[in-house]
N, C-alpha and C. Protein backbone atom coordinates (compact mmCIF):
# COMPACT_ATOMS: atom_id res chain seq x y z
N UNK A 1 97.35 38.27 102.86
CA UNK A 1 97.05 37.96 104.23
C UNK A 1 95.64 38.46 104.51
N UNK A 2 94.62 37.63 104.86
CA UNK A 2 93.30 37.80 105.50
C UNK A 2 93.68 38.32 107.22
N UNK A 3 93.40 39.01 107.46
CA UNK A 3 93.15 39.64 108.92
C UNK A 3 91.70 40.69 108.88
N UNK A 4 91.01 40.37 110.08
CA UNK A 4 90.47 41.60 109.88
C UNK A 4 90.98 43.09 110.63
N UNK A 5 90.06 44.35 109.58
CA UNK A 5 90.75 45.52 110.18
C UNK A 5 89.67 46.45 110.87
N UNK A 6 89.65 46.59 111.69
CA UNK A 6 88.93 47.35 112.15
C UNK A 6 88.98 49.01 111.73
N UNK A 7 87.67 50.12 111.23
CA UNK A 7 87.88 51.21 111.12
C UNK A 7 87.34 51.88 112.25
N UNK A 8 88.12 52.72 112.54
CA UNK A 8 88.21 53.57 113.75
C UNK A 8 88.88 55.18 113.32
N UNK A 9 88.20 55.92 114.38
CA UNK A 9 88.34 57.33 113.45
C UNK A 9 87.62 58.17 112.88
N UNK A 10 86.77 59.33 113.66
CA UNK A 10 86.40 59.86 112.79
C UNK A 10 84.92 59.28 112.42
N UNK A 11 84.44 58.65 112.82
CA UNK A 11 83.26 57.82 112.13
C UNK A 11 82.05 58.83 112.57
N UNK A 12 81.33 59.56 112.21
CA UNK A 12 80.17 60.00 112.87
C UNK A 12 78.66 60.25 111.85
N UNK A 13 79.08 59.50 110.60
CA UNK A 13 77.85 59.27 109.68
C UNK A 13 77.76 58.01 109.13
N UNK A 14 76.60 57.63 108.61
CA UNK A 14 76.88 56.31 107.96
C UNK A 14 77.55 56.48 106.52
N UNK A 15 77.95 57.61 106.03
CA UNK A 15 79.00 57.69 104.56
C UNK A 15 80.13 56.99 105.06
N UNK A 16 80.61 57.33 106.04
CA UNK A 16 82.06 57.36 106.90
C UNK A 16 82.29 55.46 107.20
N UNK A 17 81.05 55.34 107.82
CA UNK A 17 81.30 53.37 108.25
C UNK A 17 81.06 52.92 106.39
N UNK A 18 80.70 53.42 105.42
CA UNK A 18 80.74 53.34 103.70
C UNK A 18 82.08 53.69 103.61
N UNK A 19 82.67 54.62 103.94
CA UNK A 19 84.35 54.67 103.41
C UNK A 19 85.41 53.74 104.25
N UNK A 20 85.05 53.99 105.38
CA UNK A 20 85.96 53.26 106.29
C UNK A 20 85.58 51.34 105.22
N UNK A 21 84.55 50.68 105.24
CA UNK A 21 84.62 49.35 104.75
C UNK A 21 85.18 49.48 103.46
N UNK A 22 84.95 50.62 102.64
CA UNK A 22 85.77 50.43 101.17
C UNK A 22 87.22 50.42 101.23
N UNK A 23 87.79 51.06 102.35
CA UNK A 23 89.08 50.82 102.92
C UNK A 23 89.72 49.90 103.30
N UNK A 24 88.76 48.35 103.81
CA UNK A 24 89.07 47.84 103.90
C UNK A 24 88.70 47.11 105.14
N UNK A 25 87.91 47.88 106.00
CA UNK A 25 87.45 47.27 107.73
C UNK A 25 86.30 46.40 107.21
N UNK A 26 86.52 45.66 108.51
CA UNK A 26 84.88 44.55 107.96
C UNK A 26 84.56 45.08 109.30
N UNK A 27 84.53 46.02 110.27
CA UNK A 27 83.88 46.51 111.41
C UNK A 27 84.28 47.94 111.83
N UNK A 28 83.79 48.77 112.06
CA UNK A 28 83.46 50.25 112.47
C UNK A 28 83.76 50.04 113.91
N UNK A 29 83.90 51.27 114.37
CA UNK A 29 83.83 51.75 115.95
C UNK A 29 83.47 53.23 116.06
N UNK A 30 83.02 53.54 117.03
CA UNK A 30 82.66 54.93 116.61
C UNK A 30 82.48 55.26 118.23
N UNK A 31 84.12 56.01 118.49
CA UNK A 31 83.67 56.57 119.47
C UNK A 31 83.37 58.04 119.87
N UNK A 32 84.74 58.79 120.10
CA UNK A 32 84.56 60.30 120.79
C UNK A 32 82.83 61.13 119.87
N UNK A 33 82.21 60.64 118.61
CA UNK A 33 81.27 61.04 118.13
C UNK A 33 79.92 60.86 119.57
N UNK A 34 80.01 59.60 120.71
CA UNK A 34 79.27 59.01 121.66
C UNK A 34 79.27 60.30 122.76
N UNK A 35 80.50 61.23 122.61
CA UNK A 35 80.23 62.02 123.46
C UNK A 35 79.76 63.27 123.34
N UNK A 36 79.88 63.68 121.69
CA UNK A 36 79.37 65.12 121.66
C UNK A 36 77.81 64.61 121.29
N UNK A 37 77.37 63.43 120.81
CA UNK A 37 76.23 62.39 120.51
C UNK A 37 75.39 61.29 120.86
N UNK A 38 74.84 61.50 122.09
CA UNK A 38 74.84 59.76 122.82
C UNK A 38 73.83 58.96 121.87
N UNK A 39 73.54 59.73 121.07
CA UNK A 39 72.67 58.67 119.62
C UNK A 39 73.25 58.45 118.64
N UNK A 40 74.58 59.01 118.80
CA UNK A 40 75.23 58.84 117.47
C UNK A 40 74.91 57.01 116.83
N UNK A 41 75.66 56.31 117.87
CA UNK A 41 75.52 54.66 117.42
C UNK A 41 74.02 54.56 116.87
N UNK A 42 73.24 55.19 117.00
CA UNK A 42 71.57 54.68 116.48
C UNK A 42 71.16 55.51 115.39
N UNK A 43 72.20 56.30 115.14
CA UNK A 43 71.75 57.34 114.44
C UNK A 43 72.51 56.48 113.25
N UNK A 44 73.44 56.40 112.96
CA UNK A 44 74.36 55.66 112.20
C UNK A 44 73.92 54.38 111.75
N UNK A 45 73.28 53.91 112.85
CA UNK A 45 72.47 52.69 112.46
C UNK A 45 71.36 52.40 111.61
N UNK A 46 70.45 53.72 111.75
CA UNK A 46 69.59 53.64 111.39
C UNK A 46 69.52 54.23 110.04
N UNK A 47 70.52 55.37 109.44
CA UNK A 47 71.08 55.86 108.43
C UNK A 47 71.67 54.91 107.26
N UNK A 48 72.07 54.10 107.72
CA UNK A 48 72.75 53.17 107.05
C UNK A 48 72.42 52.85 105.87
N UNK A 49 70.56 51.75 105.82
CA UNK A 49 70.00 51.32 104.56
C UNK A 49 70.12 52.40 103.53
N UNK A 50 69.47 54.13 104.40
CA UNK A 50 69.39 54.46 103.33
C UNK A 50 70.53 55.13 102.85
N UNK A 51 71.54 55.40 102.81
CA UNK A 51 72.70 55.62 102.20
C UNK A 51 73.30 54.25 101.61
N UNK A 52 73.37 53.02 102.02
CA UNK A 52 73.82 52.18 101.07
C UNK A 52 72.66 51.58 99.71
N UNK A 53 70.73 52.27 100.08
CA UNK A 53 70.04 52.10 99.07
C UNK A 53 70.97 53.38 97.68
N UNK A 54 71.31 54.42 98.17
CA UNK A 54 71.89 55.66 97.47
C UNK A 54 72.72 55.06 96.37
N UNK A 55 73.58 54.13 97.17
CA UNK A 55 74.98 53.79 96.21
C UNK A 55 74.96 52.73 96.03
N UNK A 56 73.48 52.10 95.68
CA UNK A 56 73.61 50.90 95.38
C UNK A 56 73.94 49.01 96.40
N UNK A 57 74.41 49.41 97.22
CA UNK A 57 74.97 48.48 98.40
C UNK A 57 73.70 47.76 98.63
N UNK A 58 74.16 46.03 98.49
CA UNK A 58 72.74 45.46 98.81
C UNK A 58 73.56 45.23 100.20
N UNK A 59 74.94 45.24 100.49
CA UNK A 59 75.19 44.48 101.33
C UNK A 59 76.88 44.96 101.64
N UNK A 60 76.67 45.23 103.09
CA UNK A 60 78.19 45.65 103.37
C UNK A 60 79.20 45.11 103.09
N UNK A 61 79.43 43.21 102.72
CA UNK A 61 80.30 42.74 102.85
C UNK A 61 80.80 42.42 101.44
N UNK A 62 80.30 43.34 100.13
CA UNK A 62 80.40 43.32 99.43
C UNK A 62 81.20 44.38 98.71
N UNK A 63 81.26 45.33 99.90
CA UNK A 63 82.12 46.74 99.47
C UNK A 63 82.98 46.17 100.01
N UNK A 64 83.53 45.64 101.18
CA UNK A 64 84.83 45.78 101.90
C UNK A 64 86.04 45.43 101.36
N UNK A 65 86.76 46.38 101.37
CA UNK A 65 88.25 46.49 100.28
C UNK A 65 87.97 46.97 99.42
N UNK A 66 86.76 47.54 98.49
CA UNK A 66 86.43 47.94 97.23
C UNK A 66 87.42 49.36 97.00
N UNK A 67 87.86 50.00 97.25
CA UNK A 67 88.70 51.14 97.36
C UNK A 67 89.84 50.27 96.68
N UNK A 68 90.50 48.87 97.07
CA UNK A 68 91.77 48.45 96.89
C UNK A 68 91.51 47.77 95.30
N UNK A 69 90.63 47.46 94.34
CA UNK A 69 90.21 46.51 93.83
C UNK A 69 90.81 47.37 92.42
């Protein structure tokens, strides 16, 4: 079954939106991090390339489910 899953939880680095998609989400949310962080969302954003340059990731939609594989 194709559905998508959303990861939620906990998200407050860009490793985390990297584990959450190997899990299986094709989309992140990231909240209560917005309140101890009101940059968190830009911070995460902007973190991103270079942690997926780290591990190789040309491209998010290429990890998602990789944990299940």
């Amino acid at each position: 079954v194709h559905i998508p899953v959303i990861g939620m939880g906990g998200i407050s680095r860009a490793e985390d939106v990297m584990e959450m998609m190997l899990a299986g989400a094709s989309a992140v949310e990231v909240g209560a991090e917005n309140l101890v962080d009101p940059f968190a969302c830009r911070n995460i954003i902007r973190d991103l390339p270079r942690v997926m340059e780290k591990y190789g990731v040309k491209s998010l939609k290429e990890i998602i489910g990789g944990a299940h594989r």
